[in-house]
PDB file of N, CA and C in Angstrom:
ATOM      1  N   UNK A   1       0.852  -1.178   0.000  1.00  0.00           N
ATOM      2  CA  UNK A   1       0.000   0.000   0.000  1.00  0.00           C
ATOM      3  C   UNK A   1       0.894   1.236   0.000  1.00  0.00           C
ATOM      4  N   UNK A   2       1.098   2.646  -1.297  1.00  0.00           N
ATOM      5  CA  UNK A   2       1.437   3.318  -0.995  1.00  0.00           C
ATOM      6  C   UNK A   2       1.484   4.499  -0.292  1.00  0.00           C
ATOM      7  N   UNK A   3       1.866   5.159   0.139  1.00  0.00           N
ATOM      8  CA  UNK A   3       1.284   6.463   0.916  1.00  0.00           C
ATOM      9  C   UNK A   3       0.433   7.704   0.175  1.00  0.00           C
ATOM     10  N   UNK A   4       0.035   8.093   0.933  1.00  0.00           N
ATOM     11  CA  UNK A   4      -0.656   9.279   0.322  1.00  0.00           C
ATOM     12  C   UNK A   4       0.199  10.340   0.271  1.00  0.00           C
ATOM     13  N   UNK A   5       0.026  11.027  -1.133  1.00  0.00           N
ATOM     14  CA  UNK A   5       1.098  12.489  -1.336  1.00  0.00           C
ATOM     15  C   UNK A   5       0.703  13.630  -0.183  1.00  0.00           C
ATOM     16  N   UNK A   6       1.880  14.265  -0.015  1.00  0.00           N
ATOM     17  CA  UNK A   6       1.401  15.589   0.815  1.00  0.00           C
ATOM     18  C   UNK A   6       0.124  16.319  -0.292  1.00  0.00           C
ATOM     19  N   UNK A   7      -0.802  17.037   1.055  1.00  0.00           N
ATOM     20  CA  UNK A   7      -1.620  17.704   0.759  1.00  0.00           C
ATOM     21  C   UNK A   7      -0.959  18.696  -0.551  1.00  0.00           C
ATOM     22  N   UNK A   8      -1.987  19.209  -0.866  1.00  0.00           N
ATOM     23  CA  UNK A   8      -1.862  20.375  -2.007  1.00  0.00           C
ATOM     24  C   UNK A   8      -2.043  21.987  -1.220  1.00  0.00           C
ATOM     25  N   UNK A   9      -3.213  21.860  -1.140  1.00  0.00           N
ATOM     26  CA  UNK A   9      -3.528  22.670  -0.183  1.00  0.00           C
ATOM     27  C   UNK A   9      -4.009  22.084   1.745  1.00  0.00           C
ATOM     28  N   UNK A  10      -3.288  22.878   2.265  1.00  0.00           N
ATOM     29  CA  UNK A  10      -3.915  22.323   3.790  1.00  0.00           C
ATOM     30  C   UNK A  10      -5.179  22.539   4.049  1.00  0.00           C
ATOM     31  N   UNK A  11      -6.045  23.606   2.997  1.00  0.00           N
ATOM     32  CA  UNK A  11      -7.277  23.592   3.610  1.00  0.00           C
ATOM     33  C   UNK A  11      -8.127  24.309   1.925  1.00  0.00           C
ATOM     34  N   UNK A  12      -9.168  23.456   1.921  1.00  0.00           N
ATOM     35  CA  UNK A  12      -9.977  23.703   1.123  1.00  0.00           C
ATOM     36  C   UNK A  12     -11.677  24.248   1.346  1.00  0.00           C
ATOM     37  N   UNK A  13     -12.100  25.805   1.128  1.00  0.00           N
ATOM     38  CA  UNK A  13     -13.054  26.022   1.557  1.00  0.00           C
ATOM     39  C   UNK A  13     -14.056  25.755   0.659  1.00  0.00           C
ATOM     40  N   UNK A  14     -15.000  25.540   0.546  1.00  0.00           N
ATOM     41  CA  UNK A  14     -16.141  25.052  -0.763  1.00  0.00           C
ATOM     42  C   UNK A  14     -17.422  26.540  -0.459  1.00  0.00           C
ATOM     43  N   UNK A  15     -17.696  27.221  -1.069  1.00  0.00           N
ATOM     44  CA  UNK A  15     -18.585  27.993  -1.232  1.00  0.00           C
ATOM     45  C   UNK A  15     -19.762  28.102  -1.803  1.00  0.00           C
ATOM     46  N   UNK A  16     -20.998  27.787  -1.763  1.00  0.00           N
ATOM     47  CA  UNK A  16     -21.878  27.734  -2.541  1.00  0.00           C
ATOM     48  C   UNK A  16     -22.110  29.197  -2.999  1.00  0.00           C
ATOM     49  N   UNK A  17     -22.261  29.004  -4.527  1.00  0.00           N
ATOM     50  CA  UNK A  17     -22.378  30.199  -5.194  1.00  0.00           C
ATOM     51  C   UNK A  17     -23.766  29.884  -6.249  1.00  0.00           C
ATOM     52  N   UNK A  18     -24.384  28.889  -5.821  1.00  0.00           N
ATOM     53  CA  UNK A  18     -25.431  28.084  -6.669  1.00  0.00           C
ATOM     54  C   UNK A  18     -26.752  29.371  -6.799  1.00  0.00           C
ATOM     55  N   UNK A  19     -26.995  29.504  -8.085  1.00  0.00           N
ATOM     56  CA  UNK A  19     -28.452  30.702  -8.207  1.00  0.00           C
ATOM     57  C   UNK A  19     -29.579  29.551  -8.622  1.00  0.00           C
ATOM     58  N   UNK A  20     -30.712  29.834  -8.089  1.00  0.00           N
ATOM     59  CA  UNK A  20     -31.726  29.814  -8.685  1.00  0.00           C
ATOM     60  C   UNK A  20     -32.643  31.251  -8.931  1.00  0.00           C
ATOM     61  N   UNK A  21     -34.145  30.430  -9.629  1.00  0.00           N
ATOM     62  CA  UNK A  21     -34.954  31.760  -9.716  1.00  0.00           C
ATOM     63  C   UNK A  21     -35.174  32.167  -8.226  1.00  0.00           C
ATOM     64  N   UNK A  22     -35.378  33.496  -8.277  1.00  0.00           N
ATOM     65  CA  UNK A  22     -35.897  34.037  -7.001  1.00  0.00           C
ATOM     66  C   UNK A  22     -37.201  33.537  -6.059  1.00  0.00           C
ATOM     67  N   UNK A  23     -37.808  32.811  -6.872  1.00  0.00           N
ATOM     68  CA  UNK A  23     -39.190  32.012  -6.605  1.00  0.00           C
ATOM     69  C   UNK A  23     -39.522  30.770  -6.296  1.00  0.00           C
ATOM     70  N   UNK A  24     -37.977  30.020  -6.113  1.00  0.00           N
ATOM     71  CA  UNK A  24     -37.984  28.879  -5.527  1.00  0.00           C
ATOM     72  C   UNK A  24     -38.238  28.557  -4.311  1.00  0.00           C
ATOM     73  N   UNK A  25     -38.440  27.132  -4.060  1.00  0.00           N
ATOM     74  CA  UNK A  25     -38.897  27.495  -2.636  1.00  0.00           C
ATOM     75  C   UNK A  25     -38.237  27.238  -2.059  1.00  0.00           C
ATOM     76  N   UNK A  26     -36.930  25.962  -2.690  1.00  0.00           N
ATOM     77  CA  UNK A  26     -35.137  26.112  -1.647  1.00  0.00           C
ATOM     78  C   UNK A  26     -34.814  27.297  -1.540  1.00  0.00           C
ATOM     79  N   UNK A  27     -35.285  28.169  -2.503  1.00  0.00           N
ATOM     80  CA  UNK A  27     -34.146  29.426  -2.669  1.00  0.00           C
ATOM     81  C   UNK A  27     -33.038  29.098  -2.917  1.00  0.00           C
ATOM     82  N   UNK A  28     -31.717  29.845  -3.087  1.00  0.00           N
ATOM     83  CA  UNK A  28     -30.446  29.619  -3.545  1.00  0.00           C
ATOM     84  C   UNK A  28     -29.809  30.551  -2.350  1.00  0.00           C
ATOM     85  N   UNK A  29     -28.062  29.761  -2.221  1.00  0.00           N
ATOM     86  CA  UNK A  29     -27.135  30.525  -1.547  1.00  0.00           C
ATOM     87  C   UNK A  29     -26.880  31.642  -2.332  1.00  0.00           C
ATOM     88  N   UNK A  30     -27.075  31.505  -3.609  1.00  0.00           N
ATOM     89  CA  UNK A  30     -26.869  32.821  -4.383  1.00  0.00           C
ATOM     90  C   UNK A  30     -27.549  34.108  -3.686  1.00  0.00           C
ATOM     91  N   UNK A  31     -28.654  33.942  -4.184  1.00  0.00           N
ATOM     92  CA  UNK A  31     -30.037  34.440  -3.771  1.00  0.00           C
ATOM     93  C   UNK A  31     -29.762  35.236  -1.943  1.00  0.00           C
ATOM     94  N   UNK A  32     -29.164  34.391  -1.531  1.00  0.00           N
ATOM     95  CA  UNK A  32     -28.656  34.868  -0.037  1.00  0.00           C
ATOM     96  C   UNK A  32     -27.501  35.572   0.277  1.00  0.00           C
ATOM     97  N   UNK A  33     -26.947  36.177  -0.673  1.00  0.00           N
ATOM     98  CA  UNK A  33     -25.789  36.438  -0.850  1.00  0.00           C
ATOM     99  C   UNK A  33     -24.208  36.324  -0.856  1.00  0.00           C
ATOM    100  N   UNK A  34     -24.196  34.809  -1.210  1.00  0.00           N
ATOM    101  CA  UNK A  34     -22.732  34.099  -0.888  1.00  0.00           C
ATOM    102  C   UNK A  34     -21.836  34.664  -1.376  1.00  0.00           C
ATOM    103  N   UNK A  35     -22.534  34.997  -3.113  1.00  0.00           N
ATOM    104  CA  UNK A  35     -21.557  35.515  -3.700  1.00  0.00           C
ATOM    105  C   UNK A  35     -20.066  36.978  -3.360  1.00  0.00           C
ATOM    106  N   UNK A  36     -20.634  37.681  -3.222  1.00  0.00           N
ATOM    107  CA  UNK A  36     -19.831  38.558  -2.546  1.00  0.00           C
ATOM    108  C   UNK A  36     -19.068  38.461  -1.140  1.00  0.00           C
ATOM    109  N   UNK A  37     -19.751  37.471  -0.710  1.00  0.00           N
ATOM    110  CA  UNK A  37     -18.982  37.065   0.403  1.00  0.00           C
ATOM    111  C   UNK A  37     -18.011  35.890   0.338  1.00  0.00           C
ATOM    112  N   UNK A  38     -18.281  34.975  -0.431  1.00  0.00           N
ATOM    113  CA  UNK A  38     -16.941  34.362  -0.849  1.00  0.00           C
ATOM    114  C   UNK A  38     -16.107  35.381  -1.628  1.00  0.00           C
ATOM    115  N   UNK A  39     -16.164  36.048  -2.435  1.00  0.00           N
ATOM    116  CA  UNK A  39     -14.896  37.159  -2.694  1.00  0.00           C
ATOM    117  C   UNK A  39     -14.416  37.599  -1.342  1.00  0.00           C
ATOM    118  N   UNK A  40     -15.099  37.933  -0.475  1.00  0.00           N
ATOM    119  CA  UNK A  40     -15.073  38.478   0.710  1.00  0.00           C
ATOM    120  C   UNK A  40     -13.738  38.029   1.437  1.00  0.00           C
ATOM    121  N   UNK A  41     -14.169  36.563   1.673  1.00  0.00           N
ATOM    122  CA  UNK A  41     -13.137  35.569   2.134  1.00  0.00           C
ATOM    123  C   UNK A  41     -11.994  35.153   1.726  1.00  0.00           C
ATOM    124  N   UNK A  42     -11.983  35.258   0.303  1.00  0.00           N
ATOM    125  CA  UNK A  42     -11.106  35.030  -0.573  1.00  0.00           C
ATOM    126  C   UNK A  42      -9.976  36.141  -0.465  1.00  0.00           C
ATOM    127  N   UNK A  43      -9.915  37.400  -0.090  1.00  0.00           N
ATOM    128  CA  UNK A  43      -9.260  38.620   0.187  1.00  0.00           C
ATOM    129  C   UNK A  43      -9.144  38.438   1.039  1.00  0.00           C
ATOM    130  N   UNK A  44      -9.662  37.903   2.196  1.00  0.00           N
ATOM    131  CA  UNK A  44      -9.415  38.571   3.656  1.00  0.00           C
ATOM    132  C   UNK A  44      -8.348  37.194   4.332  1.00  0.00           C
ATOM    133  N   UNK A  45      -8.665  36.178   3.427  1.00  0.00           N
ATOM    134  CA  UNK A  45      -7.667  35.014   3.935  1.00  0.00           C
ATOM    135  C   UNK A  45      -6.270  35.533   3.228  1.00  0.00           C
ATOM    136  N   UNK A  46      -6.544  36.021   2.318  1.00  0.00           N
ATOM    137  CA  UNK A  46      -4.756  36.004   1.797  1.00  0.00           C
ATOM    138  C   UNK A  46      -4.452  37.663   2.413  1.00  0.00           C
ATOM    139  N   UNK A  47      -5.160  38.521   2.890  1.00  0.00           N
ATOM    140  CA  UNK A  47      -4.569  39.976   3.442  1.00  0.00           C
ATOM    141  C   UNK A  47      -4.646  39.248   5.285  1.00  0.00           C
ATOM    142  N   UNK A  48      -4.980  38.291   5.696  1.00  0.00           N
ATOM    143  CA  UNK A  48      -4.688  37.897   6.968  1.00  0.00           C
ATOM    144  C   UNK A  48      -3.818  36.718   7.119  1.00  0.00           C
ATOM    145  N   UNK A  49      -2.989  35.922   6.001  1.00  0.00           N
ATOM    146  CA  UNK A  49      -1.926  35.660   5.999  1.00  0.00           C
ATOM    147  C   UNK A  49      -2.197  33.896   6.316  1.00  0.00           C
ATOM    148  N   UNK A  50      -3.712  33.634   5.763  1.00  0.00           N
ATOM    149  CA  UNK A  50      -3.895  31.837   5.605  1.00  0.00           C
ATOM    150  C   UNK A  50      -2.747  31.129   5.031  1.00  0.00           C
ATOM    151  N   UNK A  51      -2.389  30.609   5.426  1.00  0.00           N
ATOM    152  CA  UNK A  51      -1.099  29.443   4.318  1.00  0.00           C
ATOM    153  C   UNK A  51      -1.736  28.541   3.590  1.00  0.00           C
ATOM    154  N   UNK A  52      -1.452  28.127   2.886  1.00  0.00           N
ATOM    155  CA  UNK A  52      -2.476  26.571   2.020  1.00  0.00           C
ATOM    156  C   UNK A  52      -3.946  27.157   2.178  1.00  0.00           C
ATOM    157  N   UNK A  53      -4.383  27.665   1.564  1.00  0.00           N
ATOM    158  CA  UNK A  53      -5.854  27.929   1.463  1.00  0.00           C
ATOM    159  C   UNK A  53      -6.065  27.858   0.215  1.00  0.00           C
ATOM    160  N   UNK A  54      -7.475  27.345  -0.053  1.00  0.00           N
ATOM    161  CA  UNK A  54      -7.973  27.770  -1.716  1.00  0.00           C
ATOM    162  C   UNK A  54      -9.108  27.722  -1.205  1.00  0.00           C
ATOM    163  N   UNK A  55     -10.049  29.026  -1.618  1.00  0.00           N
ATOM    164  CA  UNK A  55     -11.194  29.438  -1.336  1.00  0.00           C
ATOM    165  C   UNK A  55     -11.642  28.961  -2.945  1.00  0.00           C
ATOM    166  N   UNK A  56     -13.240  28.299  -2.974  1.00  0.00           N
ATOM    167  CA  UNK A  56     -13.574  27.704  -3.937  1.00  0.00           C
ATOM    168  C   UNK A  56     -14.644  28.122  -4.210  1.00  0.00           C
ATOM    169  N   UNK A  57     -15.386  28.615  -5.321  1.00  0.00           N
ATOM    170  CA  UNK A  57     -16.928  28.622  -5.404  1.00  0.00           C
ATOM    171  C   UNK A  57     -17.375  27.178  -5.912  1.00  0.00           C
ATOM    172  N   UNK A  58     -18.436  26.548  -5.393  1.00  0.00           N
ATOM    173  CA  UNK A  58     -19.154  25.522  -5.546  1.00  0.00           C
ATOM    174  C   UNK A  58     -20.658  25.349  -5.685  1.00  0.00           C
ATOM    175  N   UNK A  59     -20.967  24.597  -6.858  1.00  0.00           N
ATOM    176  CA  UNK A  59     -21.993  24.441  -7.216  1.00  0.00           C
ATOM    177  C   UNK A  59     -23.015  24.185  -6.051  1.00  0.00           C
ATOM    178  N   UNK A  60     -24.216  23.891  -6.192  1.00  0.00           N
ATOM    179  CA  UNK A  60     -25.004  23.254  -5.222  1.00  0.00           C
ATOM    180  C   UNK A  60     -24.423  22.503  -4.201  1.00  0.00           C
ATOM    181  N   UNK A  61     -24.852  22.726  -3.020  1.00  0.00           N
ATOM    182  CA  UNK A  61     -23.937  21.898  -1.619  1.00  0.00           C
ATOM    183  C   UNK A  61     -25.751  21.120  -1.590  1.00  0.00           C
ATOM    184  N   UNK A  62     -26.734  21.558  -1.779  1.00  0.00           N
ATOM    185  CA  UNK A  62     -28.124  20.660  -1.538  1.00  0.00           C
ATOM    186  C   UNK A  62     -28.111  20.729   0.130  1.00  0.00           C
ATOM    187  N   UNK A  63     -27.863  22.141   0.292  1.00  0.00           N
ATOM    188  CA  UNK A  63     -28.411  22.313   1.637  1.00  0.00           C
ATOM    189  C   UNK A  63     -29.167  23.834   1.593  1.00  0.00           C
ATOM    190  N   UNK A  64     -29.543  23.882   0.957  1.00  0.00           N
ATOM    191  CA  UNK A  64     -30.053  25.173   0.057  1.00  0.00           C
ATOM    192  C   UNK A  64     -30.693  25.678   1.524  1.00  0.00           C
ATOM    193  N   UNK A  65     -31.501  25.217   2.056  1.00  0.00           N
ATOM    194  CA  UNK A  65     -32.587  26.160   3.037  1.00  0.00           C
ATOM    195  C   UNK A  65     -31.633  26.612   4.038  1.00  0.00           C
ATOM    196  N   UNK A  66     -30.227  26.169   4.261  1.00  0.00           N
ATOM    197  CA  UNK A  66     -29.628  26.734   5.326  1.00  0.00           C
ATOM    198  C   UNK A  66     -28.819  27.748   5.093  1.00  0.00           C
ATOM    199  N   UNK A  67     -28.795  27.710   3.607  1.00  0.00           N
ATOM    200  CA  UNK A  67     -27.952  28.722   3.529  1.00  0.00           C
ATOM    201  C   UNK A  67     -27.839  30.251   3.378  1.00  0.00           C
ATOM    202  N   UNK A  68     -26.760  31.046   2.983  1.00  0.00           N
ATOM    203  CA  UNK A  68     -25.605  30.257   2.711  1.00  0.00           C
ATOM    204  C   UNK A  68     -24.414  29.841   3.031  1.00  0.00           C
ATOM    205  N   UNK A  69     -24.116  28.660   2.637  1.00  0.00           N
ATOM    206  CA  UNK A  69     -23.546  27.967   3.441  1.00  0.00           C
ATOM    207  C   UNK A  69     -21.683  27.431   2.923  1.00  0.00           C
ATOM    208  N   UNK A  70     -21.328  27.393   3.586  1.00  0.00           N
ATOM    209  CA  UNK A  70     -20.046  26.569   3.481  1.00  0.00           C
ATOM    210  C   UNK A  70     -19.255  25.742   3.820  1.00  0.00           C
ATOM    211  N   UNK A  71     -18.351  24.707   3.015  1.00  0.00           N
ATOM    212  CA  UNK A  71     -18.096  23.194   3.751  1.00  0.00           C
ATOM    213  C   UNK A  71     -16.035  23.450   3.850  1.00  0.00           C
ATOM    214  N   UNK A  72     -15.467  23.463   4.980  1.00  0.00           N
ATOM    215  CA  UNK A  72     -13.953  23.194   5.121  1.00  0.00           C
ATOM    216  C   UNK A  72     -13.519  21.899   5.536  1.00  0.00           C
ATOM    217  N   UNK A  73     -12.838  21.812   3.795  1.00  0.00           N
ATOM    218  CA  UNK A  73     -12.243  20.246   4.301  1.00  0.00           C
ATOM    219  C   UNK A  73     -10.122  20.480   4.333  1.00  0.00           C
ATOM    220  N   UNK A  74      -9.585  19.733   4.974  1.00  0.00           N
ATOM    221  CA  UNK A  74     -10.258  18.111   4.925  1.00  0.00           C
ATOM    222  C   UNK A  74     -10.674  18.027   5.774  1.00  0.00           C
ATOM    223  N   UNK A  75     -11.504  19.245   7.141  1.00  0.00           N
ATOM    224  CA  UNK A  75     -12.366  18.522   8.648  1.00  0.00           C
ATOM    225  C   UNK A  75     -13.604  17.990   8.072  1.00  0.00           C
ATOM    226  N   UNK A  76     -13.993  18.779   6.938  1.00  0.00           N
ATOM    227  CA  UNK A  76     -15.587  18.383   6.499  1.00  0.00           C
ATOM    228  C   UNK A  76     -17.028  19.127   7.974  1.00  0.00           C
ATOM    229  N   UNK A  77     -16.392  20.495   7.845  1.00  0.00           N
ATOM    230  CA  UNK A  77     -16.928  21.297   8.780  1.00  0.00           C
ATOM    231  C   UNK A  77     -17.925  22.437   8.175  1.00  0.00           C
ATOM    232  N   UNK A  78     -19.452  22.454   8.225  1.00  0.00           N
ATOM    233  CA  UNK A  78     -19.907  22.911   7.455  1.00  0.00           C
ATOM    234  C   UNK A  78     -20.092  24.086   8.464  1.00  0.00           C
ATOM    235  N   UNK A  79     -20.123  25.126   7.486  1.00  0.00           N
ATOM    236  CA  UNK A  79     -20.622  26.777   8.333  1.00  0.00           C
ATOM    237  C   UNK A  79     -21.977  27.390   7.843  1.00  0.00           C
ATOM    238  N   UNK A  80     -22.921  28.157   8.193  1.00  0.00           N
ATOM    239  CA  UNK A  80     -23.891  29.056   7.741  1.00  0.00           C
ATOM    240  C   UNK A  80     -22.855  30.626   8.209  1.00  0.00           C
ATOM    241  N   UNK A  81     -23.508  31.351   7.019  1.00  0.00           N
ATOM    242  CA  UNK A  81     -22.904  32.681   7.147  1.00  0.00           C
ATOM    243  C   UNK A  81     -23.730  33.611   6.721  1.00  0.00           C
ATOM    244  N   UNK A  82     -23.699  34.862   7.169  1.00  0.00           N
ATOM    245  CA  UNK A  82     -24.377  35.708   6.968  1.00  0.00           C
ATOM    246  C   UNK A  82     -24.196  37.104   6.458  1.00  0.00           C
ATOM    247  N   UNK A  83     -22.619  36.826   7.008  1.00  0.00           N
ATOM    248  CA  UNK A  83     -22.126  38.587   7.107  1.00  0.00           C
ATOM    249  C   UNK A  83     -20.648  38.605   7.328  1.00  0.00           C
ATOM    250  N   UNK A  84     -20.003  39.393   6.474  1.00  0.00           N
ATOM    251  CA  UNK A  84     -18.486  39.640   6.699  1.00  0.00           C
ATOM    252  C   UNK A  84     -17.932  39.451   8.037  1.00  0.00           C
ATOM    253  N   UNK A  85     -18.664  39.497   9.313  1.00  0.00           N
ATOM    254  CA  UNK A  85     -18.764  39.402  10.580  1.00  0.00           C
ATOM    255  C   UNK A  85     -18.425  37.910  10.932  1.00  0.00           C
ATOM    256  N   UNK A  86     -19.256  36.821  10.115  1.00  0.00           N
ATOM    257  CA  UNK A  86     -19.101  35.869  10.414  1.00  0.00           C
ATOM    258  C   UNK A  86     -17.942  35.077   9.070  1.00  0.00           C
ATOM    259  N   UNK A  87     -18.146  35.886   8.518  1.00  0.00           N
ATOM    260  CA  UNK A  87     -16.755  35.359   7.692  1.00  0.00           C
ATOM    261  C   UNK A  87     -15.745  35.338   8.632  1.00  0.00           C
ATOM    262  N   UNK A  88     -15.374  37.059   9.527  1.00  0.00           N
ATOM    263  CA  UNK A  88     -14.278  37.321   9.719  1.00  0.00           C
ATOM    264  C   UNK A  88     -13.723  36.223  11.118  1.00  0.00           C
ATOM    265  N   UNK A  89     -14.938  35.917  11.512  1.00  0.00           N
ATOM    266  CA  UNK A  89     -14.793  34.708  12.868  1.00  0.00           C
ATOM    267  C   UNK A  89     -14.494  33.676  12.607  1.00  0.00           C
ATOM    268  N   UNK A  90     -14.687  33.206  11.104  1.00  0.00           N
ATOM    269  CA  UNK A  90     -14.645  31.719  10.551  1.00  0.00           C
ATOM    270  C   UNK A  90     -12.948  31.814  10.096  1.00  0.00           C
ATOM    271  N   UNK A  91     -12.308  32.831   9.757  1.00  0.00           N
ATOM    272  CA  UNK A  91     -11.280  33.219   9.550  1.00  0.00           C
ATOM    273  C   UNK A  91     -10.138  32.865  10.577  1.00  0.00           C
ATOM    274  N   UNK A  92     -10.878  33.864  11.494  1.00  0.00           N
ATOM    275  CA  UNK A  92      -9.648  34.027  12.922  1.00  0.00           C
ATOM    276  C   UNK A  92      -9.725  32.237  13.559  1.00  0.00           C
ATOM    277  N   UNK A  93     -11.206  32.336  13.977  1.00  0.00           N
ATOM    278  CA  UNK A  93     -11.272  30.793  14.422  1.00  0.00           C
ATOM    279  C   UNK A  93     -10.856  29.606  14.165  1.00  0.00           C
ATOM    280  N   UNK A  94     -11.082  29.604  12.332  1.00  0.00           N
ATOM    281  CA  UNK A  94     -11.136  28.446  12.310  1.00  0.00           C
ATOM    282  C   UNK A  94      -9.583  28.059  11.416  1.00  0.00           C
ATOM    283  N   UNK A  95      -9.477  29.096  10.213  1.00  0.00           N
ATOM    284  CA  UNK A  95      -8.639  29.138   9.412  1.00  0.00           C
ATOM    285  C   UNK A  95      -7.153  29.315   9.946  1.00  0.00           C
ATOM    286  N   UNK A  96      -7.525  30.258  10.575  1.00  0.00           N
ATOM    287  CA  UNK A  96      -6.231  30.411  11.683  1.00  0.00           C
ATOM    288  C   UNK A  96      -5.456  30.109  13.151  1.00  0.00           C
ATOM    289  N   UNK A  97      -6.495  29.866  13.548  1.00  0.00           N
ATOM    290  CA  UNK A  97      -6.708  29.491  15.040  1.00  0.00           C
ATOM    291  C   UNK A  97      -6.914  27.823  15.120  1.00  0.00           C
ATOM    292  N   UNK A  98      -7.664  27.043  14.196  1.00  0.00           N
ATOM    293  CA  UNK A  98      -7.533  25.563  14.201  1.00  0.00           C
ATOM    294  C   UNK A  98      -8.758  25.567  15.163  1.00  0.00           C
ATOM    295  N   UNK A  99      -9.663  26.096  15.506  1.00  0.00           N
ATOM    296  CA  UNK A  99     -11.102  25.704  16.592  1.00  0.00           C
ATOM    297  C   UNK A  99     -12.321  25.963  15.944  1.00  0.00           C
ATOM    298  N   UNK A 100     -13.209  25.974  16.224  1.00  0.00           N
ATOM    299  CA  UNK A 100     -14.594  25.993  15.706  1.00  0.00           C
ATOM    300  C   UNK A 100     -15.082  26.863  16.004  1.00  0.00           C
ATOM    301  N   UNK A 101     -16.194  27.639  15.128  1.00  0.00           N
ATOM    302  CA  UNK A 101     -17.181  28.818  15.527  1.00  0.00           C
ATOM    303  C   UNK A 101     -18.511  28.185  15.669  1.00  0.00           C
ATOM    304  N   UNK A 102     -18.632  27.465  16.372  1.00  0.00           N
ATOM    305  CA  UNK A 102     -20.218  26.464  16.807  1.00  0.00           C
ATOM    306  C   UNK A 102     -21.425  27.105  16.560  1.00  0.00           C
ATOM    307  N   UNK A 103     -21.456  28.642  17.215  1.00  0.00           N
ATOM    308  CA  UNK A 103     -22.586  29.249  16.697  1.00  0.00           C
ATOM    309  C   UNK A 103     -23.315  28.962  15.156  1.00  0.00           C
ATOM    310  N   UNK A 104     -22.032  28.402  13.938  1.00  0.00           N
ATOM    311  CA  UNK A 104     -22.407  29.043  12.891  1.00  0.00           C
ATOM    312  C   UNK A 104     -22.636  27.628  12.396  1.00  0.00           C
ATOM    313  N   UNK A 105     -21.655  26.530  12.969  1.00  0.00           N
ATOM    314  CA  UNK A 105     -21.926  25.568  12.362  1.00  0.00           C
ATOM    315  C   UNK A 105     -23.224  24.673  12.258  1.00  0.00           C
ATOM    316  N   UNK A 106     -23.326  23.935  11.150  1.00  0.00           N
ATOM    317  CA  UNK A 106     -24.369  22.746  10.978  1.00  0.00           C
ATOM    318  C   UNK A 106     -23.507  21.924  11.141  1.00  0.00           C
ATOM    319  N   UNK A 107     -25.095  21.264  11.443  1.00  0.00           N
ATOM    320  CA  UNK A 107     -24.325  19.506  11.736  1.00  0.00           C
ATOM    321  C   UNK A 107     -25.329  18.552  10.756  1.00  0.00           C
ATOM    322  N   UNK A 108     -24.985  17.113  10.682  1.00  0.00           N
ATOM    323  CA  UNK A 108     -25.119  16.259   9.648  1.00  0.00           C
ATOM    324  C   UNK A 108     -26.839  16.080   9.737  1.00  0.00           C
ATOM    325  N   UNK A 109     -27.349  16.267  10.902  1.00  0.00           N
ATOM    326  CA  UNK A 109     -28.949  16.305  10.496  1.00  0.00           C
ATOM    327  C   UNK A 109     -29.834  17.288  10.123  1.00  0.00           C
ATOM    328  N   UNK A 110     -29.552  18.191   9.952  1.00  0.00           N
ATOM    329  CA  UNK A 110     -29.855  19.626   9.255  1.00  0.00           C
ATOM    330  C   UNK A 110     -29.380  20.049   8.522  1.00  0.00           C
ATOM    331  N   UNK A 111     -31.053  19.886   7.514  1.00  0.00           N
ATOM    332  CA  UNK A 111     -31.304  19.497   6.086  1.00  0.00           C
ATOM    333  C   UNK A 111     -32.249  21.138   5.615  1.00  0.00           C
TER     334      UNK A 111
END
């Protein structure tokens, strides 16, 4: 069995940037405003000095009503966000600091 290569990146954020129509009844993370806030994150991790990061936009995560939302692997730690506020906590906390912002997180039964 061979080993696994070093990581690429140490940390991969997944962003839902998924639109629907405005009239759905998931609604979209779009729709909720991810979009600008993953740019958001995407600046504020590399002007606060993340190492190995790649901030990602991602299609549908199919957690649409919670969002919007975002998944950091490799913990596989999903966040709800709302506001540059809680970007900037998911940042210090989690990206940098290695701990959790619990307030924000979901967990595997909330759908």
């Amino acid at each position: 069995m061979s080993q696994d290569p070093d990581l690429y990146y140490r940390i991969h954020a997944f962003i839902c940037t998924n639109r629907r129509a405005d009239d759905h009844p998931r609604g979209s993370c779009a729709g909720r405003g991810s979009e600008p806030l993953r740019d958001y994150l995407k600046a504020q991790a590399k002007k606060k000095g993340v190492g190995g990061v790649r901030v990602n936009a991602a299609g549908c995560l199919d957690r649409c009503e919670l969002g919007p939302v975002l998944v950091i692997y490799p913990e596989g730690i999903w966040y709800n966000f709302s506001s540059r506020e809680d970007i900037d906590e998911i940042i210090d906390t989690h990206l940098l600091g290695g701990g959790r912002v619990a307030r924000l997180m979901l967990t595997p039964d909330q759908k």
